[in-house]
N, C-alpha and C. Protein backbone atom coordinates (compact mmCIF):
# COMPACT_ATOMS: atom_id res chain seq x y z
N UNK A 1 88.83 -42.72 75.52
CA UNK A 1 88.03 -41.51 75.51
C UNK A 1 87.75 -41.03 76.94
N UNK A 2 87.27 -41.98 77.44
CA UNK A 2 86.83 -41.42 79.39
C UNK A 2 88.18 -41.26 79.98
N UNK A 3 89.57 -41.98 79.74
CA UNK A 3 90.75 -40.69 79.94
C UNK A 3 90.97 -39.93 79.81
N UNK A 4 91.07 -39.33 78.80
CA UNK A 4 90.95 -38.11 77.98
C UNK A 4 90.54 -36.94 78.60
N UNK A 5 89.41 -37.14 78.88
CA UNK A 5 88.37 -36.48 79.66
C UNK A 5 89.09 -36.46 80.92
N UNK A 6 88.92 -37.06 82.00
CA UNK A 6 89.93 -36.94 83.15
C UNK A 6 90.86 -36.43 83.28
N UNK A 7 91.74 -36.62 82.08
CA UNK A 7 93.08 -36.14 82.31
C UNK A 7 93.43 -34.57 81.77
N UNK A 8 92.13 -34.67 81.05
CA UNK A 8 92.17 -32.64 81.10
C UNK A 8 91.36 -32.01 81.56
N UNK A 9 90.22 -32.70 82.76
CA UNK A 9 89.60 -32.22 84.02
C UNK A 9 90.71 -31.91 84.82
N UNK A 10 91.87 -33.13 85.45
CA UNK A 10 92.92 -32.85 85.78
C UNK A 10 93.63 -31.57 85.76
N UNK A 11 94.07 -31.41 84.58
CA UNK A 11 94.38 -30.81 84.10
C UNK A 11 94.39 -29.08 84.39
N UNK A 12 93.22 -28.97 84.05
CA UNK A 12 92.23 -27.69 83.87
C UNK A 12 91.75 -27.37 85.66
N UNK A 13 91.45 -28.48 86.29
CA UNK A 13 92.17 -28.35 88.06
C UNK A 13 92.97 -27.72 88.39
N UNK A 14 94.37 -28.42 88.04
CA UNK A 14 95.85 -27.99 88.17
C UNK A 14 96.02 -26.61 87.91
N UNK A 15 95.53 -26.05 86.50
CA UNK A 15 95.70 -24.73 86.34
C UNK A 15 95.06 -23.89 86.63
N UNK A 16 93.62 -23.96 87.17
CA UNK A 16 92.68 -23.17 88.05
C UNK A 16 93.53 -23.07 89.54
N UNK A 17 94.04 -24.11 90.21
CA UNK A 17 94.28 -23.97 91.30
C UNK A 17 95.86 -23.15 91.35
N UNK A 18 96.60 -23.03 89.95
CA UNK A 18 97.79 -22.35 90.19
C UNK A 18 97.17 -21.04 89.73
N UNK A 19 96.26 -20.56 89.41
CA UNK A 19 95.99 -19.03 89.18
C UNK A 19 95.43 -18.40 90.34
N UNK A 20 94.32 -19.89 91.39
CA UNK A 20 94.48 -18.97 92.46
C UNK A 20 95.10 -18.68 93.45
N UNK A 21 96.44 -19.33 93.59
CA UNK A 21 97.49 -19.27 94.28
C UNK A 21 98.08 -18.34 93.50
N UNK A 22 98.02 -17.91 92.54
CA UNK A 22 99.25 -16.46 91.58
C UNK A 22 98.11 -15.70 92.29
N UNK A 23 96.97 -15.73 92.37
CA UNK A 23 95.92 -14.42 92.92
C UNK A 23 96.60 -13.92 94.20
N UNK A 24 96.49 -15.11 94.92
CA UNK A 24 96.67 -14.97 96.45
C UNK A 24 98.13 -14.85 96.26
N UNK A 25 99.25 -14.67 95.81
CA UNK A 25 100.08 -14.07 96.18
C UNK A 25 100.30 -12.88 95.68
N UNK A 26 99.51 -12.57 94.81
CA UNK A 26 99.90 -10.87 93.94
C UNK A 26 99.13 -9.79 95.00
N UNK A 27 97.34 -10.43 95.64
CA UNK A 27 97.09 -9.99 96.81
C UNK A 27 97.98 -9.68 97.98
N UNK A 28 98.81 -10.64 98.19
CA UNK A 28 99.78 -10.23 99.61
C UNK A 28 101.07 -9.32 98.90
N UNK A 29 101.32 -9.35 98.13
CA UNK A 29 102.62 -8.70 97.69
C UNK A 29 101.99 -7.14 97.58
N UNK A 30 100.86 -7.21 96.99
CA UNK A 30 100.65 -5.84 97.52
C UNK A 30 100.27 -5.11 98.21
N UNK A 31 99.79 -5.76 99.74
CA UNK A 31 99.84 -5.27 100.76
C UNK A 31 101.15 -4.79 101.69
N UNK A 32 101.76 -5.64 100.96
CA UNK A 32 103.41 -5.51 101.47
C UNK A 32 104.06 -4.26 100.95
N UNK A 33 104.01 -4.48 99.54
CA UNK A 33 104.10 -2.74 98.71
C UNK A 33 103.54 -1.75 99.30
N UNK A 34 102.45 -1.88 99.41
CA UNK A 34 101.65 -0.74 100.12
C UNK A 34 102.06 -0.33 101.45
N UNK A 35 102.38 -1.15 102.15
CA UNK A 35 103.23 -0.77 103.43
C UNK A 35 104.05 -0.19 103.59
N UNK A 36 105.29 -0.84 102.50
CA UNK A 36 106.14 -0.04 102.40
C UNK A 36 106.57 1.30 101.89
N UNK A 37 105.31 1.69 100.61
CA UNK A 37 105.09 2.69 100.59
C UNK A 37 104.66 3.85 101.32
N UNK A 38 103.58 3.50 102.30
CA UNK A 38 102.89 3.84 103.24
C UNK A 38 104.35 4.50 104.31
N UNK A 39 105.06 3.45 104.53
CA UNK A 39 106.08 3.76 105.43
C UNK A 39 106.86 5.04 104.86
N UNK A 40 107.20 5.20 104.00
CA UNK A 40 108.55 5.70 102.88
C UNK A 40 107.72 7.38 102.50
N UNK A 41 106.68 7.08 102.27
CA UNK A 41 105.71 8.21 101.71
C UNK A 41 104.83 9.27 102.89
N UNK A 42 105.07 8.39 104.11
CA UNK A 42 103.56 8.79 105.05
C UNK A 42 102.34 8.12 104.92
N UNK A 43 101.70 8.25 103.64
CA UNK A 43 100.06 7.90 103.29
C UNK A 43 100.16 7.62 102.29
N UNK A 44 99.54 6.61 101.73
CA UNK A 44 99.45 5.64 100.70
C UNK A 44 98.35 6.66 99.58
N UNK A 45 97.68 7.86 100.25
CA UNK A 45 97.18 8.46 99.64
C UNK A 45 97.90 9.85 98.65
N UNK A 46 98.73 9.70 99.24
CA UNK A 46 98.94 11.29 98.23
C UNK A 46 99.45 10.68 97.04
N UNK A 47 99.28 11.80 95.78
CA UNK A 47 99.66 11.74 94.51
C UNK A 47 100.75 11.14 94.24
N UNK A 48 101.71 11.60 94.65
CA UNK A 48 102.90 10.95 94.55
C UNK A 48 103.14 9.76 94.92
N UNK A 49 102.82 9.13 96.16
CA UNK A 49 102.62 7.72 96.87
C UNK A 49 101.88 6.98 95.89
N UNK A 50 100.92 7.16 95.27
CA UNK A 50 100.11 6.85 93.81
C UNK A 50 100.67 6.31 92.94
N UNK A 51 101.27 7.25 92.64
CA UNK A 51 101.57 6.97 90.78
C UNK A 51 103.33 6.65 91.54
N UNK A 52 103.76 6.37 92.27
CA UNK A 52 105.57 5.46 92.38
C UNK A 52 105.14 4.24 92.52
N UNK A 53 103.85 4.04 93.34
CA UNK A 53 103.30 2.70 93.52
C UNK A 53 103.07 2.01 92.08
N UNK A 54 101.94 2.87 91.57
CA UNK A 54 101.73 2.51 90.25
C UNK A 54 102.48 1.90 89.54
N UNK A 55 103.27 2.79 89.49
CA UNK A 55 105.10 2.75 88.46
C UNK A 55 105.33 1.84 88.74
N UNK A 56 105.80 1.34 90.61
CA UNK A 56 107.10 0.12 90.78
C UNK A 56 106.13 -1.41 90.60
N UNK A 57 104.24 -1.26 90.52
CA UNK A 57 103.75 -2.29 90.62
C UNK A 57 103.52 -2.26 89.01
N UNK A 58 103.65 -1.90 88.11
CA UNK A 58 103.62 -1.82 86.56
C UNK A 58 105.00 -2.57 86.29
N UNK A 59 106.21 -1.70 86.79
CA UNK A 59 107.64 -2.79 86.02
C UNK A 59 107.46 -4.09 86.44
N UNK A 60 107.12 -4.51 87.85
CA UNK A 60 107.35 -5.66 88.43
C UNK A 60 106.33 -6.74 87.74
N UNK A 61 105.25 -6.26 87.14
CA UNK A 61 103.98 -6.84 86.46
C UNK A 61 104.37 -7.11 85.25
N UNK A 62 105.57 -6.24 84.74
CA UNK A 62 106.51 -6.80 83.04
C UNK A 62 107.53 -7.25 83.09
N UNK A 63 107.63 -7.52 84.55
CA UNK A 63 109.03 -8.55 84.19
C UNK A 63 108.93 -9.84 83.95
């Protein structure tokens, strides 16, 4: 029983610490996007720069 327990504290560790490493890389990937948008577009602000971002960070989020 007190294995048990451990081994899906373990566990439940392991997979907390791989979601915040998926955080911290979905954070940098889209600073990187954004750059490159930024670059390609001018300003990360206009409408259009928006919603392609949107778009190319939506397919990449269903693949």
């Amino acid at each position: 029983m007190k294995n048990d327990i451990g081994k899906q504290v373990r566990e439940r560790i392991a997979a907390l610490l791989t979601a915040a490493f998926g955080l911290v890389a979905a954070l940098a990937w889209n600073g990187a996007i954004r750059a490159i948008f930024t670059r390609i577009f001018g300003t990360a602000e206009t409408v259009v720069g928006m919603l392609t971002y949107a778009i190319v960070v939506t397919i990449i989020a269903v693949i």
